[in-house]
Protein backbone atom coordinates (compact mmCIF):
# COMPACT_ATOMS: atom_id res chain seq x y z
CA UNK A 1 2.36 63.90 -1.81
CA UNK A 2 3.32 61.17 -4.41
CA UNK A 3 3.25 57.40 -2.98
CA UNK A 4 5.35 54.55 -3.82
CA UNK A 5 5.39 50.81 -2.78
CA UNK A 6 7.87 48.88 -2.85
CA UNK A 7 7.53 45.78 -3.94
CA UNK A 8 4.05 46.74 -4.95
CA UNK A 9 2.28 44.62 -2.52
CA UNK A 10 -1.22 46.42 -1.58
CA UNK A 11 -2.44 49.33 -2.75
CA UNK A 12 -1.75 53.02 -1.46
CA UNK A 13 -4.02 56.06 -2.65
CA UNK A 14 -2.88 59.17 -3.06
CA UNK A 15 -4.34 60.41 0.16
CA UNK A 16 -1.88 57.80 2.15
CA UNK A 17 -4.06 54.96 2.64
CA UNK A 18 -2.49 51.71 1.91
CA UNK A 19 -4.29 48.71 2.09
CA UNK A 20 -2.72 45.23 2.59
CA UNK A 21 -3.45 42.56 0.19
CA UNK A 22 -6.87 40.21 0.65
CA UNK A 23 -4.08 37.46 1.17
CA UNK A 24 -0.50 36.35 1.13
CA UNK A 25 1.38 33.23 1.18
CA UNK A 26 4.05 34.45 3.40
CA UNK A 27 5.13 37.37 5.52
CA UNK A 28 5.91 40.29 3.40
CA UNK A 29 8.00 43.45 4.29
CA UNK A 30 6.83 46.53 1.97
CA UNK A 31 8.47 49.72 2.03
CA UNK A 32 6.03 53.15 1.56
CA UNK A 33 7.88 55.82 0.35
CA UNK A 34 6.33 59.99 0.15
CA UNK A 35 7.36 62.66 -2.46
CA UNK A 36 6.36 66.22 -2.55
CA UNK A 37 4.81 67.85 -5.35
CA UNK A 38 6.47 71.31 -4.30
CA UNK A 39 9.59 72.78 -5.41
CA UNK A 40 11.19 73.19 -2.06
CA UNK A 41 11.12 70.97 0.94
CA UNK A 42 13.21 71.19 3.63
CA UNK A 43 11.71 67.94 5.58
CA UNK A 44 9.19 65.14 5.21
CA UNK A 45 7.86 63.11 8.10
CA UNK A 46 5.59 60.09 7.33
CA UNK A 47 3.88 58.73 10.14
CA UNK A 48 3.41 56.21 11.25
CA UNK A 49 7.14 55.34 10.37
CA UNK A 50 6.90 51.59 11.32
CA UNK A 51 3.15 49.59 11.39
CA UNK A 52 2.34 45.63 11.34
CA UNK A 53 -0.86 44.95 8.96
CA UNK A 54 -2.68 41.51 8.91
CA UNK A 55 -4.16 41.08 5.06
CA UNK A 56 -7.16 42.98 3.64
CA UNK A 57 -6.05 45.67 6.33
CA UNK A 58 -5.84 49.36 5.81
CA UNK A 59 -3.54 52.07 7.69
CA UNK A 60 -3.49 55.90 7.02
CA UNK A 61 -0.31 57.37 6.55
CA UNK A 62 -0.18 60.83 6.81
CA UNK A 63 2.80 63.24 5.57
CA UNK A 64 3.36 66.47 6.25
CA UNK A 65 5.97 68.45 3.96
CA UNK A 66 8.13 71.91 5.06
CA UNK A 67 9.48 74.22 3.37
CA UNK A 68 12.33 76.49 4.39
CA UNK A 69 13.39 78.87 1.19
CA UNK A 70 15.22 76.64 -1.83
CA UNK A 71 16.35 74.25 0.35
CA UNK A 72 15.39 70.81 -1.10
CA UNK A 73 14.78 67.17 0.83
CA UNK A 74 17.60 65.26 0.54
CA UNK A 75 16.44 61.84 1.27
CA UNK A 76 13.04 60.34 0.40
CA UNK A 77 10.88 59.36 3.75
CA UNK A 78 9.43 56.24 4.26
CA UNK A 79 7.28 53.67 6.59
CA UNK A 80 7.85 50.39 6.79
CA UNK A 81 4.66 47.54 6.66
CA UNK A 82 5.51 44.33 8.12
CA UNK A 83 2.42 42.02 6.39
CA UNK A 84 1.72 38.79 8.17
């Protein structure tokens, strides 16, 4: 899986761990998104799909692709991070 934040608030490895910034000066809402390396996906789910982080904290997202012949994913999954 590829990750993407958005804004790029934190960090995120490529294993799905994001981490929250050491501080903010306000709330922040950032949006993870997962892409598949592979050809054909039928379905991504990312979980979780919805977390609230305080800063300097990590959460492990996990995402698990399918595939089902040359169908494709037609919609990118993400989780959303509520930073306070």
């Amino acid at each position: 899986m590829n990750w993407e934040l958005n804004p790029p608030v934190g960090a995120i490895a490529s294993d799905g761990t994001y981490t929250a910034p050491v501080s903010l000066s306000s709330a922040q809402t950032v949006i993870a998104t997962a892409t598949s390396n592979l050809s054909a996906v039928a379905s991504i789910a990312v979980v979780p799909a919805y977390d609230v982080l305080y800063p300097n904290q990590p959460q492990q997202f996990t995402a698990n692709a399918s595939s089902a012949g040359a169908l494709s994913c037609p919609f990118k999954p993400i989780a959303q991070l509520n930073i306070h």
